[in-house]
N, C-alpha and C. Protein backbone atom coordinates (compact mmCIF):
# COMPACT_ATOMS: atom_id res chain seq x y z
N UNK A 1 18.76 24.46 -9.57
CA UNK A 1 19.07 23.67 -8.41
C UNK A 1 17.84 22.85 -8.01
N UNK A 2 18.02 21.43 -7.66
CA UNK A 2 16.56 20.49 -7.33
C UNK A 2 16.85 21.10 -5.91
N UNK A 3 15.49 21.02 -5.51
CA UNK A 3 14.96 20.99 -4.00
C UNK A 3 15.45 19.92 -2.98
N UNK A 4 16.30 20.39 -2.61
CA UNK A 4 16.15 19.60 -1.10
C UNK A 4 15.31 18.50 -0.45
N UNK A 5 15.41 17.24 -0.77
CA UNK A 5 14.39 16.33 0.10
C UNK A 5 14.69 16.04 0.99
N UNK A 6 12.82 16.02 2.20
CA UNK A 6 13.32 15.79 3.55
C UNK A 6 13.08 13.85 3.78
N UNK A 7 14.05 13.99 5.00
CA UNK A 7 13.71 12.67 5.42
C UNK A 7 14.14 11.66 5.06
N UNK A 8 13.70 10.51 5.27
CA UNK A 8 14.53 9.12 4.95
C UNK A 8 14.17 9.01 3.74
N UNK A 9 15.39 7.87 2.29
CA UNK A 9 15.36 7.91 1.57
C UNK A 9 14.02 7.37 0.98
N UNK A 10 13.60 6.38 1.77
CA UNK A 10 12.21 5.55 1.34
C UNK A 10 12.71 4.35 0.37
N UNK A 11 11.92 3.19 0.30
CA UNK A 11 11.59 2.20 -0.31
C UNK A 11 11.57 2.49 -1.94
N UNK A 12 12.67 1.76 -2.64
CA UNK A 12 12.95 2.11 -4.25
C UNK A 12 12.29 1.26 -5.00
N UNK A 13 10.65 1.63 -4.84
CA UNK A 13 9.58 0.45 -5.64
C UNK A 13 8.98 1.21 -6.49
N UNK A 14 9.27 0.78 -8.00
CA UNK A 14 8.26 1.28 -8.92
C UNK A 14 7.22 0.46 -9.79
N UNK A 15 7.14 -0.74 -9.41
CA UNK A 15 6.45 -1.81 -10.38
C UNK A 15 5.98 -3.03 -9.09
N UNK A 16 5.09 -3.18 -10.04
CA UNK A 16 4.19 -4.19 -9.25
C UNK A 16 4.88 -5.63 -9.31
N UNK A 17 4.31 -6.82 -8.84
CA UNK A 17 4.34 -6.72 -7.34
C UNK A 17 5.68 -6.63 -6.80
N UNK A 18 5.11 -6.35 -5.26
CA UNK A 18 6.30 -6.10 -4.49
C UNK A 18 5.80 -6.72 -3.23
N UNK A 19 6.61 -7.10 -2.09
CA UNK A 19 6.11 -7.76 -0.79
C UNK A 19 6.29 -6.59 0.43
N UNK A 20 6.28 -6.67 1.54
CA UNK A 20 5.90 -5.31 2.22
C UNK A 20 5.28 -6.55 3.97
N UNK A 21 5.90 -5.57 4.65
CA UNK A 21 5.24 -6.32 5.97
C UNK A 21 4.22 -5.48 6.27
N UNK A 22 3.54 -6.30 7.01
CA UNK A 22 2.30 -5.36 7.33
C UNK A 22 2.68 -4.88 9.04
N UNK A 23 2.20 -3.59 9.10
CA UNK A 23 2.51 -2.94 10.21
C UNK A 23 1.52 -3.38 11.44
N UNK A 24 2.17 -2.82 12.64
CA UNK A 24 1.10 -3.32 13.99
C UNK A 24 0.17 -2.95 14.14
N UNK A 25 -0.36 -1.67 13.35
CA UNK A 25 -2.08 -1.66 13.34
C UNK A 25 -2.74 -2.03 12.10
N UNK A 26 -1.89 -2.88 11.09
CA UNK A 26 -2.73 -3.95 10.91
C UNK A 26 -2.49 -3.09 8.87
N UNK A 27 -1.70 -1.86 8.61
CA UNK A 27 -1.88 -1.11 7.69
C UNK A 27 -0.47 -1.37 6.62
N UNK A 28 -0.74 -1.47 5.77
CA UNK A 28 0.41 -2.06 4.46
C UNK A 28 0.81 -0.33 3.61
N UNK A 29 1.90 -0.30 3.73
CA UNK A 29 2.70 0.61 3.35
C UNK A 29 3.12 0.72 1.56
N UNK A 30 2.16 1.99 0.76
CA UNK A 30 2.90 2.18 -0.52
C UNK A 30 3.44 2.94 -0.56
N UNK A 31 5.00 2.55 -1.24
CA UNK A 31 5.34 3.68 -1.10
C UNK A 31 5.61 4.76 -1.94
N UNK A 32 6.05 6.05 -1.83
CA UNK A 32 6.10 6.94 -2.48
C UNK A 32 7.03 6.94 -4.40
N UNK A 33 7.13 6.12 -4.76
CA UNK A 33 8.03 5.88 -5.69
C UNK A 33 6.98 5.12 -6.28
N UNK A 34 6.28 4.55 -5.73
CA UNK A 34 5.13 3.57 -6.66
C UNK A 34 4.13 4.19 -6.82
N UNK A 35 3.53 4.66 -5.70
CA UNK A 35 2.42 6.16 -5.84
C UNK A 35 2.67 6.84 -7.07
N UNK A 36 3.94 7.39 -7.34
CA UNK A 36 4.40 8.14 -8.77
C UNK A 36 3.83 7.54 -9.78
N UNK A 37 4.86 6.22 -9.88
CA UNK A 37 4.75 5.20 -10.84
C UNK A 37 3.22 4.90 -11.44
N UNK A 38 2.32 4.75 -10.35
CA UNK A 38 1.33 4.34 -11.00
C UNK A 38 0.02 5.04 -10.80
N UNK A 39 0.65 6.62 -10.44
CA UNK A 39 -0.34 7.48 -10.99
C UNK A 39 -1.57 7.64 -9.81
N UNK A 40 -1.16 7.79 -8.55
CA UNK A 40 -2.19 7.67 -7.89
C UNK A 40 -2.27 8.43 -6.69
N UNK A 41 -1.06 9.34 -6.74
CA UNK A 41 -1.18 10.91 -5.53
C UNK A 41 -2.90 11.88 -5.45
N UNK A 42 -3.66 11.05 -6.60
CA UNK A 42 -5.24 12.01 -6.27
C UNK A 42 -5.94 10.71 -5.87
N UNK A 43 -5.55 9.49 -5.53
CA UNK A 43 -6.89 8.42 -5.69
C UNK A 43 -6.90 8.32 -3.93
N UNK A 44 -7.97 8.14 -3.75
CA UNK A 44 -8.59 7.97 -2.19
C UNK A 44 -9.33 6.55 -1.95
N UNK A 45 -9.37 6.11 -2.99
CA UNK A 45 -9.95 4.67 -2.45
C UNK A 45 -9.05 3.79 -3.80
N UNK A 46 -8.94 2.67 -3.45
CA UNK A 46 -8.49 1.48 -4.47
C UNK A 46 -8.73 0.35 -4.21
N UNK A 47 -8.79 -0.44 -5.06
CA UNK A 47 -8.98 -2.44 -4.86
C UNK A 47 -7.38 -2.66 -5.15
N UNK A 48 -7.20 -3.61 -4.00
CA UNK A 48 -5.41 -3.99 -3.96
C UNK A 48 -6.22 -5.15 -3.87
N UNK A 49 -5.10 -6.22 -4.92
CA UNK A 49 -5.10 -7.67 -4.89
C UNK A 49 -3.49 -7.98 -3.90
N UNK A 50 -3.61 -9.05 -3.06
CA UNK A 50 -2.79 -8.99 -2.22
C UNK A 50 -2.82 -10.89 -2.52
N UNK A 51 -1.78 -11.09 -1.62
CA UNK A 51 -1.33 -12.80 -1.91
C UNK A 51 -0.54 -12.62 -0.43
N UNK A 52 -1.26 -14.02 0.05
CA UNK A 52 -0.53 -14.28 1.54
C UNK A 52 -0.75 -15.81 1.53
N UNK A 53 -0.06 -16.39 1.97
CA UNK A 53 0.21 -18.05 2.25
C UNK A 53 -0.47 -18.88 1.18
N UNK A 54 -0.22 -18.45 -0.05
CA UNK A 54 -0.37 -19.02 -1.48
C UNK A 54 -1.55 -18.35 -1.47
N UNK A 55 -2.91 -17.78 -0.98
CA UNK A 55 -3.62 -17.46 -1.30
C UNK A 55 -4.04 -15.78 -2.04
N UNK A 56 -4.51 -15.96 -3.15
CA UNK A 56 -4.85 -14.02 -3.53
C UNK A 56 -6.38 -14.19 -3.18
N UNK A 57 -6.56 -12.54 -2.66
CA UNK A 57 -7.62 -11.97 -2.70
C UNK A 57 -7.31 -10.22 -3.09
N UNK A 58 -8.64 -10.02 -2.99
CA UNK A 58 -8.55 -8.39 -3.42
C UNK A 58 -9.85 -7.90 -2.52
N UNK A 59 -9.16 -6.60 -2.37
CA UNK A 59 -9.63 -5.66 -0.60
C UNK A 59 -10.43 -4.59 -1.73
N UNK A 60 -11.28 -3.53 -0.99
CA UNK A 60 -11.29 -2.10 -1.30
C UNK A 60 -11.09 -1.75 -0.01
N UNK A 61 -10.18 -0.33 -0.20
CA UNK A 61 -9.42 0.24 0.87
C UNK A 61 -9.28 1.36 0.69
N UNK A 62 -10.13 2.27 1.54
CA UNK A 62 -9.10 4.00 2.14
C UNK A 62 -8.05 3.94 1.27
N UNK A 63 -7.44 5.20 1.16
CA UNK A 63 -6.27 5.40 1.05
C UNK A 63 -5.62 6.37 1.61
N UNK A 64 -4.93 6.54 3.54
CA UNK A 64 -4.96 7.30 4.35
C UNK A 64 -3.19 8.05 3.53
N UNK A 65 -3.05 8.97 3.70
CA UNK A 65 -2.07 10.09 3.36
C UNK A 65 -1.33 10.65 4.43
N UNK A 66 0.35 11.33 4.13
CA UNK A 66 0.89 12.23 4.74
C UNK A 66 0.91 13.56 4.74
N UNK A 67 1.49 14.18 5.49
CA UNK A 67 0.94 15.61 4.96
C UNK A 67 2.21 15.68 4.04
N UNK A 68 3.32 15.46 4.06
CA UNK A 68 4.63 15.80 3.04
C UNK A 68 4.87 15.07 2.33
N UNK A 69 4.66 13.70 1.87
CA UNK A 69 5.16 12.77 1.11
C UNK A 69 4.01 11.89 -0.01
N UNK A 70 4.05 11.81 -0.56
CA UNK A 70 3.49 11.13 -1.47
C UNK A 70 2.94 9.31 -1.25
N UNK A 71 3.74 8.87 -0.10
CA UNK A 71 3.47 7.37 0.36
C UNK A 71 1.96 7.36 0.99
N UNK A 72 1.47 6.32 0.64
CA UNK A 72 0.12 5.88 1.30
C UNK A 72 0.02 4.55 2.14
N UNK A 73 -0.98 4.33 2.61
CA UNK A 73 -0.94 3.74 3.59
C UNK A 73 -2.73 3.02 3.64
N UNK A 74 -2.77 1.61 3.56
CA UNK A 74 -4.41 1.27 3.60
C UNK A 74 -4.41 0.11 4.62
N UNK A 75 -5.69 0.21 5.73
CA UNK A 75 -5.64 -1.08 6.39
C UNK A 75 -6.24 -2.27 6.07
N UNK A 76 -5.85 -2.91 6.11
CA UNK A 76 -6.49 -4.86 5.71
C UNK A 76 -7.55 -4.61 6.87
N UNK A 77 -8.78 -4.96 6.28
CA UNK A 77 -10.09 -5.16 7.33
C UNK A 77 -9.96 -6.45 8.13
N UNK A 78 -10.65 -6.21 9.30
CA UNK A 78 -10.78 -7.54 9.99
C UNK A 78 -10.84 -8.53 9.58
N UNK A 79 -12.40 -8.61 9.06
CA UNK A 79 -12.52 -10.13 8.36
C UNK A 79 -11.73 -10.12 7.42
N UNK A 80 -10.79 -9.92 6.78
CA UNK A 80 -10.21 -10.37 5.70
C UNK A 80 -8.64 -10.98 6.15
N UNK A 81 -8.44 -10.30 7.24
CA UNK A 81 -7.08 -10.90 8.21
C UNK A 81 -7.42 -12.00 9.06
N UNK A 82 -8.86 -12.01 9.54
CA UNK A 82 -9.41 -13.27 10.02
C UNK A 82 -9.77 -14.57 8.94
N UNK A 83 -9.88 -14.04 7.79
CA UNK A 83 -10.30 -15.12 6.97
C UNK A 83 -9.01 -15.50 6.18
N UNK A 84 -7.63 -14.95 6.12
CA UNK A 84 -6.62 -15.70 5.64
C UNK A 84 -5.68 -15.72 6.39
N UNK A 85 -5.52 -14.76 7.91
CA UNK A 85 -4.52 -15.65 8.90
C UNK A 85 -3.52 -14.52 8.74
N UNK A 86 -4.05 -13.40 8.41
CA UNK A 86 -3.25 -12.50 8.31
C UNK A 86 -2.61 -11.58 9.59
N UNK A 87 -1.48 -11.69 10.02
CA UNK A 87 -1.21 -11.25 11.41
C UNK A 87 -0.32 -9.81 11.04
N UNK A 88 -0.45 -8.90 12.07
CA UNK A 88 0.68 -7.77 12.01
C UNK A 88 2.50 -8.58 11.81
N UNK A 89 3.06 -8.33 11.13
CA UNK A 89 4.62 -8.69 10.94
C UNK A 89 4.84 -10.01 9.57
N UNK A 90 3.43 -9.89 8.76
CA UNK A 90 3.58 -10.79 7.71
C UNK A 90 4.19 -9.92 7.07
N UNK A 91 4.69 -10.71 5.89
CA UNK A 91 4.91 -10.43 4.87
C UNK A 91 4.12 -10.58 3.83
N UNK A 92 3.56 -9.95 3.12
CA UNK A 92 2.01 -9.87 2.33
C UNK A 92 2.87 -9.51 0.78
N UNK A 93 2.29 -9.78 -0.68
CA UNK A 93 2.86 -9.35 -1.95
C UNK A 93 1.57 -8.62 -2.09
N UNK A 94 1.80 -7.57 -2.80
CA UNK A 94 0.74 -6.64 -3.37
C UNK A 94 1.21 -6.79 -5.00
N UNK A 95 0.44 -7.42 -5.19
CA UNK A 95 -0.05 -7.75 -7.19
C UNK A 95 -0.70 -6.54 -7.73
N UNK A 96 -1.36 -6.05 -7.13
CA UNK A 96 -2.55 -5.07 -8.25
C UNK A 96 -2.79 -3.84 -7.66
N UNK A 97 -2.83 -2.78 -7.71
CA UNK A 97 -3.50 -1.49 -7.39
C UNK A 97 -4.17 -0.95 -8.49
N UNK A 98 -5.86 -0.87 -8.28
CA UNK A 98 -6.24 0.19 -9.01
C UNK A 98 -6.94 1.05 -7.94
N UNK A 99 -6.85 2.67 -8.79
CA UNK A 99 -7.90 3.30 -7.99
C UNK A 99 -9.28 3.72 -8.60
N UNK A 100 -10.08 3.65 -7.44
CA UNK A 100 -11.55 3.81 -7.39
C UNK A 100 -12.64 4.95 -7.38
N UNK A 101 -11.26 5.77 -6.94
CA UNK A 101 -12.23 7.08 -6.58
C UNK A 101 -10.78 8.47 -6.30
N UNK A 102 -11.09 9.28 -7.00
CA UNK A 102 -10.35 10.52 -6.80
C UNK A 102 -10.42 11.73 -6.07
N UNK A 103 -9.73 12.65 -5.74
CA UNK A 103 -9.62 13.63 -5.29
C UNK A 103 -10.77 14.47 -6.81
């Protein structure tokens, strides 16, 4: 018998890129299906290449955790939302995840 999962079904993303709004404190949502996918339930830091109003750049970012789920969660730094106009309720594409540093 599989286990019982709790909670909402979650976001059915396994491949890069994908677009994603960015939340009101400013933090972009991976989710748990891509975490799998690309191997990264031990990584604590990563460089995400991101694309917003035709422009790409690439961040290094935390990688803050739940206690039950496998989804992560990293915030866009100031200057980097100040330097491309990046507001809470965009819609941002995430091109690239690697990670940097492990558990």
């Amino acid at each position: 018998m599989t286990p019982r999962r709790r909670g909402a079904p979650g976001l059915k993303v396994t491949s890069l890129p994908y677009e994603v709004k960015v939340y009101l404190n400013n933090q972009v949502l991976i989710p748990a299906s891509l975490v799998r996918a690309l191997g990264l339930r031990n990584a604590r830091a990563v460089r995400v290449t991101l694309e917003y109003g035709g422009e790409e750049f690439s961040l290094e970012a935390r990688l803050l955790r739940t206690r039950y789920t496998d989804s992560r969660q990293f915030t866009i730094p100031r200057s980097v939302r100040e330097k491309y106009g990046v507001v809470p309720g965009a819609i941002v594409k995430v091109k690239k995840i690697e990670p940097l540093e492990e558990d």
